[in-house]
PDB file of N, CA and C in Angstrom:
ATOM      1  N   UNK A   1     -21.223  -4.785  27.243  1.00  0.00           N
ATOM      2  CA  UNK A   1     -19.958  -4.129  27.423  1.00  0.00           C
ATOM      3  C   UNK A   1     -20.020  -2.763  26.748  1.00  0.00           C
ATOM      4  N   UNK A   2     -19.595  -2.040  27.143  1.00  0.00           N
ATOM      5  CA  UNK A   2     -19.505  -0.430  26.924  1.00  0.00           C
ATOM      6  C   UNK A   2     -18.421  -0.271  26.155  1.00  0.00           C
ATOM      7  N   UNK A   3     -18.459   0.261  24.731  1.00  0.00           N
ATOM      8  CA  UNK A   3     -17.446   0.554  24.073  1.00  0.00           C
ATOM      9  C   UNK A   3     -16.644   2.518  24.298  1.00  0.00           C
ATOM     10  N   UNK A   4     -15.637   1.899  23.729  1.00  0.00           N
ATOM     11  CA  UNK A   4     -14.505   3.170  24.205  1.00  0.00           C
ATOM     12  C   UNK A   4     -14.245   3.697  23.178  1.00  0.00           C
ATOM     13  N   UNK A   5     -14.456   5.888  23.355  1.00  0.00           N
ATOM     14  CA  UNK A   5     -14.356   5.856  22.035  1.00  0.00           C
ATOM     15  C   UNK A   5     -12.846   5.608  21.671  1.00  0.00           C
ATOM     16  N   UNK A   6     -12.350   5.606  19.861  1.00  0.00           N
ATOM     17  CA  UNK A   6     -11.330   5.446  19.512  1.00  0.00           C
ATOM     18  C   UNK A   6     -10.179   6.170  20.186  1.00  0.00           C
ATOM     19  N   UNK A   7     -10.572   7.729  19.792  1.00  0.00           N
ATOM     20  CA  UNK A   7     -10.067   8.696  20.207  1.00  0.00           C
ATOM     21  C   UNK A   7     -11.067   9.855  21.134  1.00  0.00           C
ATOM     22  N   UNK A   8     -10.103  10.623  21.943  1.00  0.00           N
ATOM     23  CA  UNK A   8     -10.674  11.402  22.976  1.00  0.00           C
ATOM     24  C   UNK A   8     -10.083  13.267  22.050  1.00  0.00           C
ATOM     25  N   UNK A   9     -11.366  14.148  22.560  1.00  0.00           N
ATOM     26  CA  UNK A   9     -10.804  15.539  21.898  1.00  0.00           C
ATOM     27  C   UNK A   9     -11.029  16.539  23.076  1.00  0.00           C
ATOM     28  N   UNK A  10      -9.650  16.766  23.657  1.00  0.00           N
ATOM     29  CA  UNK A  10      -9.869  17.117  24.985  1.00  0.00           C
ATOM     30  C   UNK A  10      -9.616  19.109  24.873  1.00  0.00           C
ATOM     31  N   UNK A  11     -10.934  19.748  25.940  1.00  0.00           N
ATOM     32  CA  UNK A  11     -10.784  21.204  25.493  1.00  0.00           C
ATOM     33  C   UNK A  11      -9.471  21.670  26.542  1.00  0.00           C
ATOM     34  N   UNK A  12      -9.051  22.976  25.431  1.00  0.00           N
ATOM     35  CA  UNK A  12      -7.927  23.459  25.823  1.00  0.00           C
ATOM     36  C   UNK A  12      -8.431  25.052  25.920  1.00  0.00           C
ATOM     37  N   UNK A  13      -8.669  25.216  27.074  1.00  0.00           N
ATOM     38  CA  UNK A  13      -9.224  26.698  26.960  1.00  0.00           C
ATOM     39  C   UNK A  13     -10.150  26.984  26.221  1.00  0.00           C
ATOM     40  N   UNK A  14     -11.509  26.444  25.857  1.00  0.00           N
ATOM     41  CA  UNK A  14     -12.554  26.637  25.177  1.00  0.00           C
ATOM     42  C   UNK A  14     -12.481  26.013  23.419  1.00  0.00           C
ATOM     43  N   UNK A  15     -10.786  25.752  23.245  1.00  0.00           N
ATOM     44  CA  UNK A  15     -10.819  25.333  22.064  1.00  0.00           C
ATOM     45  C   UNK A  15     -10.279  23.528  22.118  1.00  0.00           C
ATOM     46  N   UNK A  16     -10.924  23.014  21.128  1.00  0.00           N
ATOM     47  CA  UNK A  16     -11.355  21.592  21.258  1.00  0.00           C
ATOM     48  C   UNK A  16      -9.876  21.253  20.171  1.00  0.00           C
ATOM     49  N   UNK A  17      -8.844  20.315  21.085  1.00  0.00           N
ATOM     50  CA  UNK A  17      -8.003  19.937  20.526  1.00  0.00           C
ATOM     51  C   UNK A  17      -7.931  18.769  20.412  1.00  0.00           C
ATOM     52  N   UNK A  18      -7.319  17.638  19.013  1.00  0.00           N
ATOM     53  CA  UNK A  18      -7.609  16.567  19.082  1.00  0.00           C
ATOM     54  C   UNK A  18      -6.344  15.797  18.943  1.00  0.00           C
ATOM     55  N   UNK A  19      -5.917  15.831  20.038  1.00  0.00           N
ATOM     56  CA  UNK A  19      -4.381  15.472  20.856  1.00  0.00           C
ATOM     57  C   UNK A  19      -4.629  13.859  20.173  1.00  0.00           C
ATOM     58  N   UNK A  20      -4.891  13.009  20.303  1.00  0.00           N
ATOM     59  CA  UNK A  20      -5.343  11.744  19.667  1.00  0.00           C
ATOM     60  C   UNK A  20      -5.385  11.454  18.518  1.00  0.00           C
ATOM     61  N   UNK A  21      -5.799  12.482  17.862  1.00  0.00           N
ATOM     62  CA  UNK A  21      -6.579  11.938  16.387  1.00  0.00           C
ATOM     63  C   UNK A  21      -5.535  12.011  15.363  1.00  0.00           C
ATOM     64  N   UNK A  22      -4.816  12.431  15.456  1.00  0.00           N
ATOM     65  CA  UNK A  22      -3.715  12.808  14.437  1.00  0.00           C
ATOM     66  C   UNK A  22      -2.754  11.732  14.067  1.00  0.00           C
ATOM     67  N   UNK A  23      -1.932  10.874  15.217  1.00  0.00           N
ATOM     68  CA  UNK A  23      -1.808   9.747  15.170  1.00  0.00           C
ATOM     69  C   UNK A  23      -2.623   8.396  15.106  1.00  0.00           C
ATOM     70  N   UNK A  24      -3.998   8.498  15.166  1.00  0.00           N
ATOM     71  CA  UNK A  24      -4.949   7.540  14.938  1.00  0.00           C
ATOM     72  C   UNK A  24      -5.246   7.629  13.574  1.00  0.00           C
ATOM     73  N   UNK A  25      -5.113   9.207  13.297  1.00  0.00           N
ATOM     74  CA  UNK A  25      -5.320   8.870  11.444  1.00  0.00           C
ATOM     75  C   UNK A  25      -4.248   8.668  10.762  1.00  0.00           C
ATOM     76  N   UNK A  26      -3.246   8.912  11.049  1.00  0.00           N
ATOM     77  CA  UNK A  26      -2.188   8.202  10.406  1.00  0.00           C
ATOM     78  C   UNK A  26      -2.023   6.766  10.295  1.00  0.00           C
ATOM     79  N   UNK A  27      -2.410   5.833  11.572  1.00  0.00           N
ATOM     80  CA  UNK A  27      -2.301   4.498  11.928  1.00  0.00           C
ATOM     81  C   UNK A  27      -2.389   3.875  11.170  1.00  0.00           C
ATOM     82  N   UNK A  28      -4.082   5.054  10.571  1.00  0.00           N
ATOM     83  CA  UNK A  28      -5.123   3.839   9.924  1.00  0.00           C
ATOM     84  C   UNK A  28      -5.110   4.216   8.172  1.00  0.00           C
ATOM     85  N   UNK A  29      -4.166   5.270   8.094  1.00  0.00           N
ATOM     86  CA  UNK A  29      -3.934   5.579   6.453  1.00  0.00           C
ATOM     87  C   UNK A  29      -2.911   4.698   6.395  1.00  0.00           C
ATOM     88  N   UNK A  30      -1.861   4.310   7.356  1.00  0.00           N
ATOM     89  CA  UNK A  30      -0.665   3.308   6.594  1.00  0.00           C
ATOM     90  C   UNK A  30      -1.355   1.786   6.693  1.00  0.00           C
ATOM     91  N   UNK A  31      -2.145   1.289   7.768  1.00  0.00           N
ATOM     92  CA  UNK A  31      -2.811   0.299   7.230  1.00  0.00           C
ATOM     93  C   UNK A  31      -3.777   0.054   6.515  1.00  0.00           C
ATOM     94  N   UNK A  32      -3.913   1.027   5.655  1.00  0.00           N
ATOM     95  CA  UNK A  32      -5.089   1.071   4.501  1.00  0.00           C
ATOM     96  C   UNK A  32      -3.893   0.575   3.877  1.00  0.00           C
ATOM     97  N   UNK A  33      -3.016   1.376   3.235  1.00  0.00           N
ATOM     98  CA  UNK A  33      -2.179   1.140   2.440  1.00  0.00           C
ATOM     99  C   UNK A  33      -1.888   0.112   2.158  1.00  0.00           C
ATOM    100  N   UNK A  34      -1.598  -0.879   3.044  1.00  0.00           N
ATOM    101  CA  UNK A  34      -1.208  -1.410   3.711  1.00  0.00           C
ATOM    102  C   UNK A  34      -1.669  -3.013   3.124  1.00  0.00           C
ATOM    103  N   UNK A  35      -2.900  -2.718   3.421  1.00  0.00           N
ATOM    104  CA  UNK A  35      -3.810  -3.592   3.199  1.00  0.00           C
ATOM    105  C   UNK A  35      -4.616  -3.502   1.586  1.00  0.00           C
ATOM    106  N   UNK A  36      -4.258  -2.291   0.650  1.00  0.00           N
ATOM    107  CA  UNK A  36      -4.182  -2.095  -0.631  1.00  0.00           C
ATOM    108  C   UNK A  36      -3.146  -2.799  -1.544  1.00  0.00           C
ATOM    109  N   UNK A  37      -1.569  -3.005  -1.128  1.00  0.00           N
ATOM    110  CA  UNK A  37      -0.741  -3.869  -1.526  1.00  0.00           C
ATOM    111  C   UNK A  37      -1.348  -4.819  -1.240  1.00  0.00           C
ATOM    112  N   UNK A  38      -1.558  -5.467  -0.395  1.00  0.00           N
ATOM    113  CA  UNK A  38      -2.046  -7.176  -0.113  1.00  0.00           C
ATOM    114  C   UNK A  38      -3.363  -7.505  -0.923  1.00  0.00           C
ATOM    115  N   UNK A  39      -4.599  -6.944  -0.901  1.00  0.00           N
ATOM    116  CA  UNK A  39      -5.421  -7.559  -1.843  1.00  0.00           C
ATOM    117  C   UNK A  39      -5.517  -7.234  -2.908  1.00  0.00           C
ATOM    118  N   UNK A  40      -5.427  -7.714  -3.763  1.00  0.00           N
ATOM    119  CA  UNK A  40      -5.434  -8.435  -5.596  1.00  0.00           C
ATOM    120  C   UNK A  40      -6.289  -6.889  -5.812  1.00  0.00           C
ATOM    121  N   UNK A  41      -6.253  -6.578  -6.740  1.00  0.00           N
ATOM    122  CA  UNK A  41      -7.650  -5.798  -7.197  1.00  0.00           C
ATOM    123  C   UNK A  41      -8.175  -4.546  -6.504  1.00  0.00           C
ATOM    124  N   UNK A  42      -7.333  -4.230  -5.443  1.00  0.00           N
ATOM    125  CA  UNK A  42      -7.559  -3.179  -4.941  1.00  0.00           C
ATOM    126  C   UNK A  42      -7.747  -1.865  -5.376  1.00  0.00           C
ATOM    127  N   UNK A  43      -8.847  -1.343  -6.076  1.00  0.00           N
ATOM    128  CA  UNK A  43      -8.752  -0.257  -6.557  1.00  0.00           C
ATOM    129  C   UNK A  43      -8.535   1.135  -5.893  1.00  0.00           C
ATOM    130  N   UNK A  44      -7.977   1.946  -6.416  1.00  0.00           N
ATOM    131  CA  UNK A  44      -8.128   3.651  -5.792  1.00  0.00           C
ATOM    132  C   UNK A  44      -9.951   3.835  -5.257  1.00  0.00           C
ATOM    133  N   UNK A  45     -10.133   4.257  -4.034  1.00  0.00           N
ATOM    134  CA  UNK A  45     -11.797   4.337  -3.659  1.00  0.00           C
ATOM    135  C   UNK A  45     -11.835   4.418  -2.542  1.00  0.00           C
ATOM    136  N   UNK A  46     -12.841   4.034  -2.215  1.00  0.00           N
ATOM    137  CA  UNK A  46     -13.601   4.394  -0.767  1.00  0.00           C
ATOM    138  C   UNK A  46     -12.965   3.469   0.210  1.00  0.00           C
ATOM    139  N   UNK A  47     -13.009   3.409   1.455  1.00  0.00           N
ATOM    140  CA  UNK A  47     -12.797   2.442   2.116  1.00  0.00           C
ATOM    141  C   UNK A  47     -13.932   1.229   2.642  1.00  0.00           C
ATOM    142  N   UNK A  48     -15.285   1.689   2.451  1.00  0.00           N
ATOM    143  CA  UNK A  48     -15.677   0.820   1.968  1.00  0.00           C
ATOM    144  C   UNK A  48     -15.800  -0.009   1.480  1.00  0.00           C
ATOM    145  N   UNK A  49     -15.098   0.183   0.315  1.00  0.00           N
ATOM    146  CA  UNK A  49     -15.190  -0.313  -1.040  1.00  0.00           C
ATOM    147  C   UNK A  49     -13.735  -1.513  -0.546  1.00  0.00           C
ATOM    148  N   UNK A  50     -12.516  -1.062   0.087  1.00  0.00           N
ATOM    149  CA  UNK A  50     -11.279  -1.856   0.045  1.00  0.00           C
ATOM    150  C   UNK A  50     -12.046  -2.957   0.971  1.00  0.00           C
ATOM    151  N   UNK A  51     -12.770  -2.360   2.049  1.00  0.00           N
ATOM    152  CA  UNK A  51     -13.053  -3.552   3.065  1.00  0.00           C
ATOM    153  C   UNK A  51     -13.671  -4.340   2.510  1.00  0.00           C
ATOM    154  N   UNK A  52     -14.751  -4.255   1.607  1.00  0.00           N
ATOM    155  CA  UNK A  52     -15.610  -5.285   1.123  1.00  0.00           C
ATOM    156  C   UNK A  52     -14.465  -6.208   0.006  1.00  0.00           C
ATOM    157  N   UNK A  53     -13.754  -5.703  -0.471  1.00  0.00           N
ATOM    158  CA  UNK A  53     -12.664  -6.529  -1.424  1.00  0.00           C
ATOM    159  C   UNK A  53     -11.965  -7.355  -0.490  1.00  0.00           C
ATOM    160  N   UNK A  54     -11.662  -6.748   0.723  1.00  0.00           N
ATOM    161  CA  UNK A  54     -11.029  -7.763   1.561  1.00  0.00           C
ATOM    162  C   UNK A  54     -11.887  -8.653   2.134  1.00  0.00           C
ATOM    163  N   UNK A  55     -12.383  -8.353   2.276  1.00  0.00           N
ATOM    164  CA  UNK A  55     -13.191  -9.419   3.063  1.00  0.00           C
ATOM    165  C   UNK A  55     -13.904 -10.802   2.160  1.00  0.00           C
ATOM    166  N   UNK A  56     -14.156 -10.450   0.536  1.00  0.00           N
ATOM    167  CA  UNK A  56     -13.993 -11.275  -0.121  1.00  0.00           C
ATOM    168  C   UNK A  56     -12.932 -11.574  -0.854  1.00  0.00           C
ATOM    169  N   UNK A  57     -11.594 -11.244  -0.271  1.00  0.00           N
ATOM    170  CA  UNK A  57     -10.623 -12.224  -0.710  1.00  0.00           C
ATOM    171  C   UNK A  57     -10.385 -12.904  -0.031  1.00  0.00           C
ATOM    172  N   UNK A  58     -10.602 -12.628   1.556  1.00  0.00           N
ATOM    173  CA  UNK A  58     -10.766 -13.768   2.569  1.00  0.00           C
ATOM    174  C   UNK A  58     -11.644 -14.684   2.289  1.00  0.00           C
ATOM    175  N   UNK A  59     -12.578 -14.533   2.094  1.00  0.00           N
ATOM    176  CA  UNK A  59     -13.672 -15.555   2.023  1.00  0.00           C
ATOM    177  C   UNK A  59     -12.799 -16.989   0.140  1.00  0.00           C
ATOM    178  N   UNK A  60     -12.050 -15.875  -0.096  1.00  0.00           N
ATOM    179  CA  UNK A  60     -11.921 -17.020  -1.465  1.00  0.00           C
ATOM    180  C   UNK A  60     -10.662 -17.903  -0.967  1.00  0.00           C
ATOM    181  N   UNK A  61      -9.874 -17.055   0.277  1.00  0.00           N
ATOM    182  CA  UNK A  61      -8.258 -17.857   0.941  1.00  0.00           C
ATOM    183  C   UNK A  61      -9.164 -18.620   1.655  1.00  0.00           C
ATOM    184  N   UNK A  62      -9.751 -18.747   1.897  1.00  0.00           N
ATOM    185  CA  UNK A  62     -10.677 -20.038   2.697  1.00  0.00           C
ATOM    186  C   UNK A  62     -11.021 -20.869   2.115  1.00  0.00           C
ATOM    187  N   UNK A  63     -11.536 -20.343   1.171  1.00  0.00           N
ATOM    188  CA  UNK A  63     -12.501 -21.925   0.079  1.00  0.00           C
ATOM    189  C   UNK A  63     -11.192 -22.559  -0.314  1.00  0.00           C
ATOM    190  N   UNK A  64      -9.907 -21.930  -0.514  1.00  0.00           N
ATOM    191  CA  UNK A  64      -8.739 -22.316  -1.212  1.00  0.00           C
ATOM    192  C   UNK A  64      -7.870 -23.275  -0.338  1.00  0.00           C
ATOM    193  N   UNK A  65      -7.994 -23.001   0.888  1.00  0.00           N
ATOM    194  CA  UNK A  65      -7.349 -23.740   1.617  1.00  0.00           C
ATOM    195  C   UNK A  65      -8.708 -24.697   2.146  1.00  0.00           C
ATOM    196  N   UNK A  66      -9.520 -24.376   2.573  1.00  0.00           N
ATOM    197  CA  UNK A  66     -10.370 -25.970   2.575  1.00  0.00           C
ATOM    198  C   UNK A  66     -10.026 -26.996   1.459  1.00  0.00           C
ATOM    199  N   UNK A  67     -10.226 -26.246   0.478  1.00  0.00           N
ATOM    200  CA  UNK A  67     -10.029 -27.009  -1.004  1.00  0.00           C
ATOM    201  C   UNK A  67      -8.806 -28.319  -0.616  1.00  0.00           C
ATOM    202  N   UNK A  68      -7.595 -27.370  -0.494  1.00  0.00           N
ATOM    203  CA  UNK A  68      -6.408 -28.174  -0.673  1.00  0.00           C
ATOM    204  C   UNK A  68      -6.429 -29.009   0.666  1.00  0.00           C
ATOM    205  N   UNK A  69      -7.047 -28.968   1.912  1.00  0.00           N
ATOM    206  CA  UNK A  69      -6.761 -30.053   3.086  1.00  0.00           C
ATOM    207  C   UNK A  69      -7.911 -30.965   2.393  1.00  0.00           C
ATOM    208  N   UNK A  70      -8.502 -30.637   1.692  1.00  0.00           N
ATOM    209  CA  UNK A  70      -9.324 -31.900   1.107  1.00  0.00           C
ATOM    210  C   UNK A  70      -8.614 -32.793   0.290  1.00  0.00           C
ATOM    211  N   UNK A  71      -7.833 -32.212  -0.119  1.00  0.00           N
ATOM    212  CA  UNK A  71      -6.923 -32.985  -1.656  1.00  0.00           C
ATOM    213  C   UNK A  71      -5.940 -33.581  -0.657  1.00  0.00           C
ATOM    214  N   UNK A  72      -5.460 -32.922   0.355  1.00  0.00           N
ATOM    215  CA  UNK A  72      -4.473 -33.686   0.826  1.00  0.00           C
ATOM    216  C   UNK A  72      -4.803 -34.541   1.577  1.00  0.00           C
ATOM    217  N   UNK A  73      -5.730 -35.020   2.193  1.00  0.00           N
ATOM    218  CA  UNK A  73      -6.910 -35.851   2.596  1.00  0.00           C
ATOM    219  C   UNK A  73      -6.861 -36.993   1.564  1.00  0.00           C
ATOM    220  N   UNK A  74      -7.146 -36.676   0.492  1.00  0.00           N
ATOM    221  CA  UNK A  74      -7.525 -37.915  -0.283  1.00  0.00           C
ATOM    222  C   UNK A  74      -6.188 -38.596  -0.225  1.00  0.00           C
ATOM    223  N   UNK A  75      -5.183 -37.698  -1.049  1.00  0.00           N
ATOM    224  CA  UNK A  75      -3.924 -38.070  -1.553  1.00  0.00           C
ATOM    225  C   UNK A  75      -3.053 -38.629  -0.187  1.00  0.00           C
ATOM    226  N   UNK A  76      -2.992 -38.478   0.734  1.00  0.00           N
ATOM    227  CA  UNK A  76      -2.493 -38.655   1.702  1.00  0.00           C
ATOM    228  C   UNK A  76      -1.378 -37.832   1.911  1.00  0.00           C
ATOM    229  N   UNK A  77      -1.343 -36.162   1.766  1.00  0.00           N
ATOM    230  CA  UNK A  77      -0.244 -35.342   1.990  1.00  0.00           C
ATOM    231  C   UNK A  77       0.169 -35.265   3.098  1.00  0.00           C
TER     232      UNK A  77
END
């Protein structure tokens, strides 16, 4: 499958305007934000850096909820 780019920068008389991008970077600065309130520990940094925090706080809401359908398993919740 052929991917699409995000955004398109379409010329306007020889000069390259990026009719798209302006609202695509906004999108993705309020769901940074966004996603900085929600995980624990989120420091000021790279975005790199937030994705890899998220992605292991996912990985720990998982072990956490396996955890507990196990307990409720035993216990009969």
């Amino acid at each position: 499958m052929k991917r699409r780019p995000m955004f398109t920068v379409r010329k306007n008389k020889g000069v390259a305007s990026s009719v798209h991008r302006k609202p695509l970077q906004h999108m993705v600065q309020r769901r940074l934000r966004e996603l900085k309130k929600i995980v624990p520990d989120a420091h000021e940094g790279d975005v790199d850096v937030l994705l890899r925090q998220t992605a292991e706080y996912i990985c720990i809401l998982e072990l956490k909820v396996a955890v507990l359908r196990k307990l409720a398993a035993i216990y009969g919740a």
